[in-house]
C-alpha atoms as a PDB file:
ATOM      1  CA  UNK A   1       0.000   0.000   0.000  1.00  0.00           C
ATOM      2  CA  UNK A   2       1.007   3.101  -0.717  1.00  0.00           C
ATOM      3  CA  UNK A   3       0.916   6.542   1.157  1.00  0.00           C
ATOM      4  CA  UNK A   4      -2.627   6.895  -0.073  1.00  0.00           C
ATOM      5  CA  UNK A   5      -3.832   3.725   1.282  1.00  0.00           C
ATOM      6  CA  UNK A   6      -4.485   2.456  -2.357  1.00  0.00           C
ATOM      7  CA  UNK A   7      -3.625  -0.835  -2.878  1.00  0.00           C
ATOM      8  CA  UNK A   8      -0.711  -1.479  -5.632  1.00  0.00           C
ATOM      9  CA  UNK A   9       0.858  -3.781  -7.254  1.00  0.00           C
ATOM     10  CA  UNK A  10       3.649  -3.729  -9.994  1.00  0.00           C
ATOM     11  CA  UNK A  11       3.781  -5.965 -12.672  1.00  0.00           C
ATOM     12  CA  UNK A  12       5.967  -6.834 -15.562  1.00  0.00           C
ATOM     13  CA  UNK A  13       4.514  -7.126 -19.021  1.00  0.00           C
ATOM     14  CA  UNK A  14       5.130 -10.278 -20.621  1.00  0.00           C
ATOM     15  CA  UNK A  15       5.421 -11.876 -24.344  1.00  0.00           C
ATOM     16  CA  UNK A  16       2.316 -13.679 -23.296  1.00  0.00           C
ATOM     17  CA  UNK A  17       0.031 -10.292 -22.643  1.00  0.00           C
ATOM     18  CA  UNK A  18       1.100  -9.143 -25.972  1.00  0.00           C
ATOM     19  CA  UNK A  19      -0.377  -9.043 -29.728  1.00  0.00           C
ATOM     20  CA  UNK A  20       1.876  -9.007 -32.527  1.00  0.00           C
ATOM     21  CA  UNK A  21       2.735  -5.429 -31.941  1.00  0.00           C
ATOM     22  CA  UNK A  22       4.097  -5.559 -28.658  1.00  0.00           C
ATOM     23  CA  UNK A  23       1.276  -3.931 -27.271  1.00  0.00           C
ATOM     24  CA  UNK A  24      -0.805  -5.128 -24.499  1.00  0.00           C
ATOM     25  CA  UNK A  25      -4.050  -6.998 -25.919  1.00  0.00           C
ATOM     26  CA  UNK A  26      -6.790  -5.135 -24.294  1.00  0.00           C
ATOM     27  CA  UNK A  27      -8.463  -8.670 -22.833  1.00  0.00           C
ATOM     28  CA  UNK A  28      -5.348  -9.005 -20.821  1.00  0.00           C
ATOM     29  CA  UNK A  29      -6.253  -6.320 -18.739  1.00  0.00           C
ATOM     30  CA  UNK A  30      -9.221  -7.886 -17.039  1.00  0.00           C
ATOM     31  CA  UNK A  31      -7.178 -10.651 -16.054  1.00  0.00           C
ATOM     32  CA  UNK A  32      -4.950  -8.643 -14.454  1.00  0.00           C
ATOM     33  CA  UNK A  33      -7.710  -6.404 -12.617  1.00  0.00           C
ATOM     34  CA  UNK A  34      -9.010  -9.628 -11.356  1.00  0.00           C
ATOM     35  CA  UNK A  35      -5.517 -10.560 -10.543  1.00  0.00           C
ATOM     36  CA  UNK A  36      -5.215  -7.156  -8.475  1.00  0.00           C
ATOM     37  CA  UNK A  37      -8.743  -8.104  -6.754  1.00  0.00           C
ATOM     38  CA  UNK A  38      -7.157 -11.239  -5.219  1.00  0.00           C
ATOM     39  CA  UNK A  39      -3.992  -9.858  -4.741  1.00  0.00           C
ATOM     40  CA  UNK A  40      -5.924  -6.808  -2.781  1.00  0.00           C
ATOM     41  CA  UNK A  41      -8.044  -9.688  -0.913  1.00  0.00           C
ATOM     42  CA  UNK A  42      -4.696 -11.668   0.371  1.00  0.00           C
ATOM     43  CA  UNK A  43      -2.626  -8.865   0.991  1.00  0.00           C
ATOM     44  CA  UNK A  44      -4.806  -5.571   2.354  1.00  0.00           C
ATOM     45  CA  UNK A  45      -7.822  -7.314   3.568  1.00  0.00           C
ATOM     46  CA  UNK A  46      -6.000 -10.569   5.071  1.00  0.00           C
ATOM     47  CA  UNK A  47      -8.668 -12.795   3.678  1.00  0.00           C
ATOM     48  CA  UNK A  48      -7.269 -15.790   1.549  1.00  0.00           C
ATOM     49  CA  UNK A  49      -9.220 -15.568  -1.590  1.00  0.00           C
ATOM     50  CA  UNK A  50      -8.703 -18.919  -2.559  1.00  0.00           C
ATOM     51  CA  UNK A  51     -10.163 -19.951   0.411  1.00  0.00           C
ATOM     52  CA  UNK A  52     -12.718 -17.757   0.579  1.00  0.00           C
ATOM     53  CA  UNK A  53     -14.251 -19.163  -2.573  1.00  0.00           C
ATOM     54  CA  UNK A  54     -12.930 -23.094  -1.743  1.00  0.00           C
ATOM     55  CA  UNK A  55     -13.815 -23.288   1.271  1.00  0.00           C
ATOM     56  CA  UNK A  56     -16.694 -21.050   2.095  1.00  0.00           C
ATOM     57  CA  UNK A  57     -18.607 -21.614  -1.231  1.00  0.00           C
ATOM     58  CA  UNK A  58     -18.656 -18.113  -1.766  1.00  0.00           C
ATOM     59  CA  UNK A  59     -18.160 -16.099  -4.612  1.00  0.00           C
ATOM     60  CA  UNK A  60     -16.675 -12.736  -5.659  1.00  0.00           C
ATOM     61  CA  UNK A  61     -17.767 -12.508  -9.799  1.00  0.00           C
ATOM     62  CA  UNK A  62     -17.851  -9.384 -11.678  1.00  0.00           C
ATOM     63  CA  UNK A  63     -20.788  -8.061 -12.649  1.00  0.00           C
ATOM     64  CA  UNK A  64     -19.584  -4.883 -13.855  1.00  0.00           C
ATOM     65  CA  UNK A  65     -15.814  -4.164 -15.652  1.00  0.00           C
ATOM     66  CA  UNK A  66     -15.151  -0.983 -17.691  1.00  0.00           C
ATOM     67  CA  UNK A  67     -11.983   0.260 -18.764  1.00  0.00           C
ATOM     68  CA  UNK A  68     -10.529   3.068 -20.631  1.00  0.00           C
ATOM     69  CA  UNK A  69      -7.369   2.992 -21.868  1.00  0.00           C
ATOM     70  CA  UNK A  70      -4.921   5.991 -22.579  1.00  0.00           C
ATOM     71  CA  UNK A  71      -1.713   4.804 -23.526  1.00  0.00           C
ATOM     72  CA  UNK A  72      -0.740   1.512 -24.777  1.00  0.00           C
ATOM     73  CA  UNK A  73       1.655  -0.597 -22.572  1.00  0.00           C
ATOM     74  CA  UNK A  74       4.274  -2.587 -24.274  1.00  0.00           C
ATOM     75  CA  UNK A  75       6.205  -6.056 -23.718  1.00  0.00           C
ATOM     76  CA  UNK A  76       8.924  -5.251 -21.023  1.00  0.00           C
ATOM     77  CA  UNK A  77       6.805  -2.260 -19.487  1.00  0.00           C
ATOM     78  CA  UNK A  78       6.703  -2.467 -15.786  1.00  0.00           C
ATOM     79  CA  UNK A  79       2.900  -1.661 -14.857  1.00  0.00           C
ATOM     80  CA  UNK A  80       1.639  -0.260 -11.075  1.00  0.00           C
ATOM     81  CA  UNK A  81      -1.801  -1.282 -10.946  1.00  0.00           C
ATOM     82  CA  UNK A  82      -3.708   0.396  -8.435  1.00  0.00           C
ATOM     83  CA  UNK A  83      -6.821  -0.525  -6.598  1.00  0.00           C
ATOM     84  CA  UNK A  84      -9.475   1.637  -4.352  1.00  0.00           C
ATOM     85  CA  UNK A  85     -13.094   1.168  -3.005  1.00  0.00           C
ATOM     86  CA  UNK A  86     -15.264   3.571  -4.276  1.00  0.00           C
ATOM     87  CA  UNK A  87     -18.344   2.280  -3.266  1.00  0.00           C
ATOM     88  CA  UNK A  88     -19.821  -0.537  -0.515  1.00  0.00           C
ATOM     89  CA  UNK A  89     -23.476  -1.542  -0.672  1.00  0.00           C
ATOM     90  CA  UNK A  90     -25.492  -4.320   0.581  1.00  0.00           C
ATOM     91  CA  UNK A  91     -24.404  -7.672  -1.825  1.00  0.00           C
ATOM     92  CA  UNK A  92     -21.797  -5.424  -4.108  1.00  0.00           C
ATOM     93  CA  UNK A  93     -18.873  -3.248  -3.546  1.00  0.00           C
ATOM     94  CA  UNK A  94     -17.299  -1.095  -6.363  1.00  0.00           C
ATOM     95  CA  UNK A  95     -13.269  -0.241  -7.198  1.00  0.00           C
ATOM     96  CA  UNK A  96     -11.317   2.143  -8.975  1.00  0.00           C
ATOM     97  CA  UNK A  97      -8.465   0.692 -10.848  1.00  0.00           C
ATOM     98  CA  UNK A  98      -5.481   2.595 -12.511  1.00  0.00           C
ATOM     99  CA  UNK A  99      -2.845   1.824 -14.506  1.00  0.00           C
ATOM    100  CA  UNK A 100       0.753   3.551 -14.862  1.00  0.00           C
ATOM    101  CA  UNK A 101       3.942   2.782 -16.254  1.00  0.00           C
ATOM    102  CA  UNK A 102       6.071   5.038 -14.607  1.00  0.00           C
ATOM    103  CA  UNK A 103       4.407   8.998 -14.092  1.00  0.00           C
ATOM    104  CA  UNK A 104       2.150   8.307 -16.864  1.00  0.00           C
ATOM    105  CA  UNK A 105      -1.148   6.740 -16.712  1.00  0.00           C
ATOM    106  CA  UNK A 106      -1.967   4.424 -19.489  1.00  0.00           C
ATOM    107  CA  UNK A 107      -5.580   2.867 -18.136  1.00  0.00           C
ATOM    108  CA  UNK A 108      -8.263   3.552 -15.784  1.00  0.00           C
ATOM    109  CA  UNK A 109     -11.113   1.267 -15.054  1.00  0.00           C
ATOM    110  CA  UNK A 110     -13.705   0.107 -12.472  1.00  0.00           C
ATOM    111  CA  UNK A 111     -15.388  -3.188 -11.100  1.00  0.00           C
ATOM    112  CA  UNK A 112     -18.691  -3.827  -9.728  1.00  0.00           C
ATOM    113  CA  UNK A 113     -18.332  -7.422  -7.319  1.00  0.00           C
ATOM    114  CA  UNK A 114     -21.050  -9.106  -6.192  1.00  0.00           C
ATOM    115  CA  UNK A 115     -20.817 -11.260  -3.467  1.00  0.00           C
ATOM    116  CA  UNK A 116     -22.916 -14.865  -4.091  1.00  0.00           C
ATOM    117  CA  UNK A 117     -23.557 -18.169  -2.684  1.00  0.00           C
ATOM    118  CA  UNK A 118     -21.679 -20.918  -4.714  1.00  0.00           C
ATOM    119  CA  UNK A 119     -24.449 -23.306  -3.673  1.00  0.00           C
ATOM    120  CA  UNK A 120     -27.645 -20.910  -4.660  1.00  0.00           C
ATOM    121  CA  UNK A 121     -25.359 -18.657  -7.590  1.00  0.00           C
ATOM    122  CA  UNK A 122     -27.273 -15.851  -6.263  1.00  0.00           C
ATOM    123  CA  UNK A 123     -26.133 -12.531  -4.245  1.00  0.00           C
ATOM    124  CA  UNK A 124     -26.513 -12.510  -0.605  1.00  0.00           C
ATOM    125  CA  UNK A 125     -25.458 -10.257   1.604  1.00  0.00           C
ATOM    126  CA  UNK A 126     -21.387  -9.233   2.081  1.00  0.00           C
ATOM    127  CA  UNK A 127     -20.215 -11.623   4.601  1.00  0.00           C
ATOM    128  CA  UNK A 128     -19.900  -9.272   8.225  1.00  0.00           C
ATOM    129  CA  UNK A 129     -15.946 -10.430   8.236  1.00  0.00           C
ATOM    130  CA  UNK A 130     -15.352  -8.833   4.950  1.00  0.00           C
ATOM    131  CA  UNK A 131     -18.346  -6.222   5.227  1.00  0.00           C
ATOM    132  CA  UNK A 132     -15.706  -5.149   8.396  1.00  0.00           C
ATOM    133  CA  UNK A 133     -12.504  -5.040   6.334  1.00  0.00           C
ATOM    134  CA  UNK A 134     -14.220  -3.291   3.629  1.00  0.00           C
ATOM    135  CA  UNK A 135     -15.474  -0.213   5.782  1.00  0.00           C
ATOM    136  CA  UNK A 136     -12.097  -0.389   8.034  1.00  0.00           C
ATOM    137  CA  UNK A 137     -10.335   0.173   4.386  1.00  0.00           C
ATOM    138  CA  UNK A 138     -12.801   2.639   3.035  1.00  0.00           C
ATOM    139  CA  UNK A 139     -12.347   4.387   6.148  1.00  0.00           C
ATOM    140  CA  UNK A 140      -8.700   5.004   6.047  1.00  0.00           C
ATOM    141  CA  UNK A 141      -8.345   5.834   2.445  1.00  0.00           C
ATOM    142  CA  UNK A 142     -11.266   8.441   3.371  1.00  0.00           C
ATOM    143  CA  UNK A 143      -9.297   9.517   6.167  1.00  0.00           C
ATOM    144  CA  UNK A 144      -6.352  10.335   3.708  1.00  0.00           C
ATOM    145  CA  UNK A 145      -8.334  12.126   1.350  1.00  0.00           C
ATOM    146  CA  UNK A 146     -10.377  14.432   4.230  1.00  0.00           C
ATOM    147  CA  UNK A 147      -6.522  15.492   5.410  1.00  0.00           C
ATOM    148  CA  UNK A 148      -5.567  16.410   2.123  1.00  0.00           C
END
């Protein structure tokens, strides 16, 4: 985490995430915004994803993913992917994700999560342990932005 108390991440971008021009193919992107999600979950949160959905039964899908992107990124770039909660409701929560390769931003996106029985594959409500780490991390990157 960073001074902000936005969640980030760096990663290198491989052959593999590339088209034939070197460029980031845009579908790669979700996979690494989900990738952020359970890297967010594991690290900030201290809840084991994996084991959230394994062994609970319950499940985190996106509903919602949106992305803009600005720049292209190409094979070798190093990207910090950033991740904040811009939103907490009863069965959802929403994030901001960005994208930067050094000063310059090259995406910005956002997620909708829902959070569903495995069992049922409906919504229920946010589990109260993660309901708790949600508002506990809302709360301090709101607390950053008030002192600014």
């Amino acid at each position: 985490m960073d001074q902000n108390n936005i969640f980030q991440v760096e990663r290198l971008i491989r052959f593999a995430d590339c088209d034939p021009a070197g460029i980031v193919y845009y579908p790669n992107y979700f996979n690494m915004f989900q990738s952020l999600v359970e890297d967010w979950f594991n690290q900030a949160l201290g809840i084991d994803y994996a084991d959230y959905i394994g062994r609970r039964q319950l499940g985190l899908p996106s509903v919602k993913v949106e992305c803009e992107f600005l720049r292209p990124c190409r094979f070798g770039d190093t990207l910090a992917l950033a991740l904040q909660i811009d939103r907490i409701g009863r069965t959802s929560f929403g994030y901001i994700a960005t994208g930067r390769v050094g000063t310059e931003e090259h995406l910005r996106g956002r997620g909708v999560i829902v959070t569903t029985s495995l069992t049922t594959l409906r919504p229920i409500p946010i589990p109260e342990d993660l309901m708790k780490r949600l508002q506990v991390y809302r709360e301090s990157i709101d607390s950053v932005a008030a002192s600014r």
